[in-house]
N, C-alpha and C. Protein backbone atom coordinates (compact mmCIF):
# COMPACT_ATOMS: atom_id res chain seq x y z
N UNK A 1 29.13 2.85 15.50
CA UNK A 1 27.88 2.11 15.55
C UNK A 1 27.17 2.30 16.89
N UNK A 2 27.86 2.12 17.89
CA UNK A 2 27.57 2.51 19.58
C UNK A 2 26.47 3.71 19.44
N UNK A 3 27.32 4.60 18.88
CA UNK A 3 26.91 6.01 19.28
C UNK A 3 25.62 6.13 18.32
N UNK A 4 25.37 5.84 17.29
CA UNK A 4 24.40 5.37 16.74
C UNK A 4 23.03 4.80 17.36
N UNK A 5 23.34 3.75 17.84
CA UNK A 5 22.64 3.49 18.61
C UNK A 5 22.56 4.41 19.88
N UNK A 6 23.55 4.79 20.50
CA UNK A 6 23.06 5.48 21.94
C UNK A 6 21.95 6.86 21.84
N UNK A 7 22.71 7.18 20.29
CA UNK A 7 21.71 8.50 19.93
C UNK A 7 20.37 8.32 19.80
N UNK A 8 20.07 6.96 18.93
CA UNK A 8 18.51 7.29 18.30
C UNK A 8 17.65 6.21 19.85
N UNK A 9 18.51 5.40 20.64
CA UNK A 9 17.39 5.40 21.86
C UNK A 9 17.16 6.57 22.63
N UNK A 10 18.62 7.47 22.85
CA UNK A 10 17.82 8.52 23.36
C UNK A 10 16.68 9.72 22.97
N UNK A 11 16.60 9.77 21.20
CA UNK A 11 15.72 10.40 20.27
C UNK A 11 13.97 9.91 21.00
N UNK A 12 14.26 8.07 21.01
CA UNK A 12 12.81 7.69 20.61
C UNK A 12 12.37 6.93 21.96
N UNK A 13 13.57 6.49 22.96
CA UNK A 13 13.31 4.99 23.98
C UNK A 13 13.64 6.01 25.03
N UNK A 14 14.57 7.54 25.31
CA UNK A 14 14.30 8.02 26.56
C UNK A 14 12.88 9.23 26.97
N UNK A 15 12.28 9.45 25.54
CA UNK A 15 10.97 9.91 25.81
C UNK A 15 10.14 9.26 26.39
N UNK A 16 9.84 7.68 25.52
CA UNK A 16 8.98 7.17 25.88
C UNK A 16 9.12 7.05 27.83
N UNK A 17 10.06 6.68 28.09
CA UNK A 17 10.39 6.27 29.67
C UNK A 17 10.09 7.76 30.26
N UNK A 18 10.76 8.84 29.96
CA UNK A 18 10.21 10.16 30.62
C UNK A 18 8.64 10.03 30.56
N UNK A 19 7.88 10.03 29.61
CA UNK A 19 6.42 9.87 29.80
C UNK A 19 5.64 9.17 30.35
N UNK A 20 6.13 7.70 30.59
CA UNK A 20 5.62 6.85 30.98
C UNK A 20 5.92 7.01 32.79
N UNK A 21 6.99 7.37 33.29
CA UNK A 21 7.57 8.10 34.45
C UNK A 21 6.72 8.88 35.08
N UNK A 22 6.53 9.87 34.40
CA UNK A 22 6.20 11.59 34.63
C UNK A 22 4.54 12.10 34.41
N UNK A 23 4.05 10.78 33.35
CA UNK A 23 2.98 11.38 33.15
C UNK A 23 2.29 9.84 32.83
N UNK A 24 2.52 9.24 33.53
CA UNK A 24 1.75 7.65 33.52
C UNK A 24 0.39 7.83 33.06
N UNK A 25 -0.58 8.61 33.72
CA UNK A 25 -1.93 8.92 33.08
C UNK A 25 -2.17 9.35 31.76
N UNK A 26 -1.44 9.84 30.60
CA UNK A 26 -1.43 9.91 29.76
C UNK A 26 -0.27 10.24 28.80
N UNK A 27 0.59 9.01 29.23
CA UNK A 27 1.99 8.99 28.34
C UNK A 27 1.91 8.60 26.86
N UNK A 28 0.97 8.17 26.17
CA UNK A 28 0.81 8.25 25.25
C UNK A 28 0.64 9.03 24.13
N UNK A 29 0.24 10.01 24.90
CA UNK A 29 -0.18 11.64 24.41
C UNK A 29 1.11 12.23 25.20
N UNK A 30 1.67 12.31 25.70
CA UNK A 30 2.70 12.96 25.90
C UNK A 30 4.25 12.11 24.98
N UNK A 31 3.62 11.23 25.17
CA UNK A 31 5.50 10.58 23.94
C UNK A 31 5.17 10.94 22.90
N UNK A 32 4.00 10.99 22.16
CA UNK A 32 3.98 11.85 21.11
C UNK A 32 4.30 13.23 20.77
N UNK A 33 3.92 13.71 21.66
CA UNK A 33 4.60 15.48 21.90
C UNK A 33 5.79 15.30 21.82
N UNK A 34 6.20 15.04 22.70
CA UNK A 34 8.10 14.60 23.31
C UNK A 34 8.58 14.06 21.44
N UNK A 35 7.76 13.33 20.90
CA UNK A 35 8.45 12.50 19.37
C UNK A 35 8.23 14.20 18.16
N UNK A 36 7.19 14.37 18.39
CA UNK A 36 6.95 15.73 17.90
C UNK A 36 7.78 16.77 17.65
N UNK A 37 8.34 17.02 19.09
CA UNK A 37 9.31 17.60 18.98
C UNK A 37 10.53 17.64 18.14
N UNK A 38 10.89 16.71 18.06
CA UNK A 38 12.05 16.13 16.93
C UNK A 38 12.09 17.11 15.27
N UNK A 39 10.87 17.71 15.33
CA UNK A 39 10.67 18.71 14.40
C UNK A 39 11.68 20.07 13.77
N UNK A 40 12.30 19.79 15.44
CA UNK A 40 12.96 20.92 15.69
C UNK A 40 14.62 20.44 14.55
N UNK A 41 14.77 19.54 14.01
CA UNK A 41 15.57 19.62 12.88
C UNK A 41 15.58 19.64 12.22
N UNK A 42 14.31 20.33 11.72
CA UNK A 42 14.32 20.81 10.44
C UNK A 42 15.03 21.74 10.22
N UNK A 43 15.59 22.53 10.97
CA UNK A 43 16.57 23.74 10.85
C UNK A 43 17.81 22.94 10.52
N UNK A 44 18.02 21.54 10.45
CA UNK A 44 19.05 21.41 9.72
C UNK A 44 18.76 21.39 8.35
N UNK A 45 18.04 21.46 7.12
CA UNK A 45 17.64 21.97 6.06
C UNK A 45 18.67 22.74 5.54
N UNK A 46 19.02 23.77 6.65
CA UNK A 46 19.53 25.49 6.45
C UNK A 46 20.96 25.34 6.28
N UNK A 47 21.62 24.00 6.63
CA UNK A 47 22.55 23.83 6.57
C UNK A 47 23.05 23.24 5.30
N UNK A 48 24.70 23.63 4.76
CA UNK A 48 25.28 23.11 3.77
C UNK A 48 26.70 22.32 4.24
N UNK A 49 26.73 21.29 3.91
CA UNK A 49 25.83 20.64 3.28
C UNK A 49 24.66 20.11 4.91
N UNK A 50 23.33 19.36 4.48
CA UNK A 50 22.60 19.48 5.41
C UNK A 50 22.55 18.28 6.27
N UNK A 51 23.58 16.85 5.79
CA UNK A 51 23.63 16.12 7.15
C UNK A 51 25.56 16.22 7.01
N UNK A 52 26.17 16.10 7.59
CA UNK A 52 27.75 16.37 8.22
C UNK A 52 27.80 15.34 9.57
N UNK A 53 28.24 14.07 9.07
CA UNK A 53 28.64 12.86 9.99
C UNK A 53 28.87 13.86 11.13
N UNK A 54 29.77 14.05 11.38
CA UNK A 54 30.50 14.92 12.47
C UNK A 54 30.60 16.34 12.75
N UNK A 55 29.28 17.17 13.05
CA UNK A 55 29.08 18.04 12.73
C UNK A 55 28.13 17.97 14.38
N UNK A 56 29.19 18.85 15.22
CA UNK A 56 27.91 19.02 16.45
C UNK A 56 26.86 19.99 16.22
N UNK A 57 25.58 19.53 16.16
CA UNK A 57 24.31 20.69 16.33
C UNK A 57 24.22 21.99 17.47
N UNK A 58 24.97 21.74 18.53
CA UNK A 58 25.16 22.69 19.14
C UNK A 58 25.00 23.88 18.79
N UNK A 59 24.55 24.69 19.00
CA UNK A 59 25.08 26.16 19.00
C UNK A 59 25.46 26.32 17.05
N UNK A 60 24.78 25.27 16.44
CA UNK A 60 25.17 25.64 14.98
C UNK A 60 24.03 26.03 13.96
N UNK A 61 23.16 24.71 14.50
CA UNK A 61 21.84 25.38 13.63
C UNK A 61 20.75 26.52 14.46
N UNK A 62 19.76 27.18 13.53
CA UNK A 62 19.61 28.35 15.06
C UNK A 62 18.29 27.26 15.75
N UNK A 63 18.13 26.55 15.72
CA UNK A 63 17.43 26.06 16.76
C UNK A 63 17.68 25.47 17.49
N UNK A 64 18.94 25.18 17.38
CA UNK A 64 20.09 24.27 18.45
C UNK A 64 20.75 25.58 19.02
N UNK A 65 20.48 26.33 19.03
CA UNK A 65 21.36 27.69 19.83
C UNK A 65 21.55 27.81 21.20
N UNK A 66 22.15 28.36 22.04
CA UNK A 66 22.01 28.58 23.61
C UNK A 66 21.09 29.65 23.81
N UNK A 67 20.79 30.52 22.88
CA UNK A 67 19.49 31.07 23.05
C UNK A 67 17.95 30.45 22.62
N UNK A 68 18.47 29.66 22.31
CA UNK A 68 16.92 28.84 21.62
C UNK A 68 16.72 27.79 22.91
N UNK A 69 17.62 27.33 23.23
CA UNK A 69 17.46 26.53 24.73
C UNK A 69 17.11 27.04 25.86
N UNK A 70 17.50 28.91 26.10
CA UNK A 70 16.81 29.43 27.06
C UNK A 70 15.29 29.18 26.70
N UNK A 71 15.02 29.88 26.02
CA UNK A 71 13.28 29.64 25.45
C UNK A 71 12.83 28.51 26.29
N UNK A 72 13.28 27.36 25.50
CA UNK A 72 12.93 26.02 26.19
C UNK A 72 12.82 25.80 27.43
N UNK A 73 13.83 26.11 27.92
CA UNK A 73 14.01 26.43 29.25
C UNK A 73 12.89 27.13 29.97
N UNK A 74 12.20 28.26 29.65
CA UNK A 74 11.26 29.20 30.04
C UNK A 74 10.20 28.19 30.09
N UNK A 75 10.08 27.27 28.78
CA UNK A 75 8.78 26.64 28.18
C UNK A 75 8.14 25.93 29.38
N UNK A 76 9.23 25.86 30.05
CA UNK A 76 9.24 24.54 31.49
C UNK A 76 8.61 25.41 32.39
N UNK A 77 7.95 26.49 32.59
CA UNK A 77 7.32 27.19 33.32
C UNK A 77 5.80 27.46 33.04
N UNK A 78 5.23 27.39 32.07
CA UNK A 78 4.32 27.51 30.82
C UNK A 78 3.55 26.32 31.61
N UNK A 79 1.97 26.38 31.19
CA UNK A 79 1.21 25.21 31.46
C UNK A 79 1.45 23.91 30.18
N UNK A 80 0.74 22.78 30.33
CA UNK A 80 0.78 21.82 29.24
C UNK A 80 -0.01 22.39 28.34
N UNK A 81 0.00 21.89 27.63
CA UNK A 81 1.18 21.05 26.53
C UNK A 81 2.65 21.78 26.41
N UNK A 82 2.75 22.84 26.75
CA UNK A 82 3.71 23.94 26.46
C UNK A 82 5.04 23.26 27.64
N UNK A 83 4.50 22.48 28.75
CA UNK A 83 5.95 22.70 29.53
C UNK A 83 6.60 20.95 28.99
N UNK A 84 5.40 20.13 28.25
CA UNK A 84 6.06 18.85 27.29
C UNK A 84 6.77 19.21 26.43
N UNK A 85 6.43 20.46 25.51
CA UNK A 85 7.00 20.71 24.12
C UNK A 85 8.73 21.30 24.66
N UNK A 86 8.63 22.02 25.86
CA UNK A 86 9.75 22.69 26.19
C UNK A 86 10.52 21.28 26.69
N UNK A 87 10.05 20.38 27.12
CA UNK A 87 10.73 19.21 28.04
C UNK A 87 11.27 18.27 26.84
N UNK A 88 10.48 18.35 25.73
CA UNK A 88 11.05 17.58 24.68
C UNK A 88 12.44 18.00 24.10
N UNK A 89 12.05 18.96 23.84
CA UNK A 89 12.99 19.97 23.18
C UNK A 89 14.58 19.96 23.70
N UNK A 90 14.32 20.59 25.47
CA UNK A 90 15.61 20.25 26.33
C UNK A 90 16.88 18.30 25.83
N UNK A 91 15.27 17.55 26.15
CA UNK A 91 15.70 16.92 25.92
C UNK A 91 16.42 15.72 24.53
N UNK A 92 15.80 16.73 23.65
CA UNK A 92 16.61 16.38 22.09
C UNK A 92 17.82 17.12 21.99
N UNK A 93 18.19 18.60 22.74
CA UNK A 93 19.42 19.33 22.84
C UNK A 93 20.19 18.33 23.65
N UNK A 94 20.07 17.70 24.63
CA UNK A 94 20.77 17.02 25.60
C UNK A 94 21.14 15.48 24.72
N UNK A 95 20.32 15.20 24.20
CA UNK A 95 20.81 14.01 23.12
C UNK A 95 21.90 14.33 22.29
N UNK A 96 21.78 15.36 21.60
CA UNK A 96 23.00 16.13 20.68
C UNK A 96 23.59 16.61 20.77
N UNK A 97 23.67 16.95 22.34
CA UNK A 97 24.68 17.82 23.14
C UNK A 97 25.85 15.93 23.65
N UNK A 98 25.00 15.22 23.89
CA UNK A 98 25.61 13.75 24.29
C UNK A 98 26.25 13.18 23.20
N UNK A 99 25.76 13.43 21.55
CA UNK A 99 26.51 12.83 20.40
C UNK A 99 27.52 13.75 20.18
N UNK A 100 27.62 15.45 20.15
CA UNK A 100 29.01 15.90 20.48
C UNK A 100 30.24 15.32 21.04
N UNK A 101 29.57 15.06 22.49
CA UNK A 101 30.75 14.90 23.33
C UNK A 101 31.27 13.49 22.71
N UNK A 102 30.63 12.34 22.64
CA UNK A 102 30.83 10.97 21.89
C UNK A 102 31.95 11.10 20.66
N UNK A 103 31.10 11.91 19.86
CA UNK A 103 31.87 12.09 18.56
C UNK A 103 33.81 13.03 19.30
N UNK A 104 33.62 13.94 19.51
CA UNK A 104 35.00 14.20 20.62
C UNK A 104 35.58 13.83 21.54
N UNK A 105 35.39 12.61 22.19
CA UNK A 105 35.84 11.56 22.53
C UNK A 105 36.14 10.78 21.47
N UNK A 106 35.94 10.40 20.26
CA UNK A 106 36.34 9.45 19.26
C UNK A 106 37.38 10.49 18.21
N UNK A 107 37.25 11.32 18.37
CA UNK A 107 37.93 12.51 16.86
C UNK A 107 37.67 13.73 17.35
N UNK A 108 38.63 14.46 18.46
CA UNK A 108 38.50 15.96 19.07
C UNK A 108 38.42 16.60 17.36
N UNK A 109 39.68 16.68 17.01
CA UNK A 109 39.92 17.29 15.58
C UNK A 109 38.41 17.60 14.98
N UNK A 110 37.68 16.52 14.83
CA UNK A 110 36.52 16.27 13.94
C UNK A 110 35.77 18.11 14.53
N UNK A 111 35.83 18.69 15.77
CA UNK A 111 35.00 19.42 15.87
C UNK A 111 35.93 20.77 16.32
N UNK A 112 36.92 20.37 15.75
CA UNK A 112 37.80 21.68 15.70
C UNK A 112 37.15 22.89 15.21
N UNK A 113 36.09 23.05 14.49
CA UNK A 113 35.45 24.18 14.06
C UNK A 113 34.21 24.32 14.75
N UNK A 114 33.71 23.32 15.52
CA UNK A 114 32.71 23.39 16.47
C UNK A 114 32.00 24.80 17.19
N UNK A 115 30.97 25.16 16.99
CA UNK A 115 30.60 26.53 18.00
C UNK A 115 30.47 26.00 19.59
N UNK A 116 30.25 24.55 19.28
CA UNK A 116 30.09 24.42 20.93
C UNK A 116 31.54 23.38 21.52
N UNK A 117 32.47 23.82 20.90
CA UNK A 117 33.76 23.21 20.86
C UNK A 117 33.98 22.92 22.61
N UNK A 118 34.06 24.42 23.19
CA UNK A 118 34.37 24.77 24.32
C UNK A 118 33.64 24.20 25.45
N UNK A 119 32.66 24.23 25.15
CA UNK A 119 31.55 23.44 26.24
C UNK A 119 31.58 21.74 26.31
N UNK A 120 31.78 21.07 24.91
CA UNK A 120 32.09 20.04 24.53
C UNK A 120 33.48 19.64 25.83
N UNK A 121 34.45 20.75 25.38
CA UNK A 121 35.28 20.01 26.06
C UNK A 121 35.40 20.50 27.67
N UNK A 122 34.68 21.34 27.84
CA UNK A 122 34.53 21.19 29.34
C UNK A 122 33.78 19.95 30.37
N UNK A 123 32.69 19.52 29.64
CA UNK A 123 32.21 18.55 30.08
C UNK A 123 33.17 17.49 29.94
N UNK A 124 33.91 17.01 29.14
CA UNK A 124 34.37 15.86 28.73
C UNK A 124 35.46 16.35 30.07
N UNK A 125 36.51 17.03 29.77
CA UNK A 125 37.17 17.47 31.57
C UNK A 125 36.67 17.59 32.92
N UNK A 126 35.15 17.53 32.90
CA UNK A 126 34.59 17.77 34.01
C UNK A 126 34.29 16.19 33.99
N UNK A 127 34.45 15.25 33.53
CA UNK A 127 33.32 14.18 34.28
C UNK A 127 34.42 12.89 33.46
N UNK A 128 35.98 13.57 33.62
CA UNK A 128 36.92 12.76 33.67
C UNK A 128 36.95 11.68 35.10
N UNK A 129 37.37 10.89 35.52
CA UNK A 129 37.86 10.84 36.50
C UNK A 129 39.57 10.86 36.69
């Protein structure tokens, strides 16, 4: 239930705060971009079956890829609207990159077939104490 919740404030309640932050003069028009973004799962569609409780997006659908995040990454260089759409983006990978690690902290097993298995569990070893 936690993680539930931790996921969809960071989907909808850490945009709004990035915009309102970053672009106070017109965060309204920018949390919309940033919500916009969210588009980007539609590439789960492509998947069978197409929602999987426990199924990290990582590196599985191709718009969750580590090459689709470079892009994004680039996007952040780009003028606006282009360096919001890239900032959204980062930051919906970083949400689902955060319900990975959650979900493998609760059930490693669960992502035993994981593409982003490895990274999953490096972070979770890196920010042990």
């Amino acid at each position: 239930m936690i993680q539930t919740v931790i996921h969809y404030f960071l989907h909808f309640g850490m945009p709004l705060i990035v915009a309102y932050i970053f672009f106070r003069d017109d965060y309204k028009r920018v949390y919309l971009i940033l919500l916009a973004t969210m588009l980007v799962d539609l590439d789960h569609l492509l998947a069978t079956p197409i929602f999987a409780p426990n199924r990290c997006s990582i590196n599985f659908h191709p718009l969750h890829t580590y090459y689709a995040m470079a892009v994004y990454s680039a996007m952040l260089l780009l003028p606006k609207p282009y360096k919001i759409i890239g900032l959204g983006l980062l930051l919906h990978m970083l949400t689902d990159l955060n319900d990975c690690v959650m979900t493998y902290l609760n059930c490693p097993q669960c992502l035993s077939e994981a593409p982003a298995r490895e990274l999953v569990e490096w972070i979770v070893k890196a920010t042990k104490f």
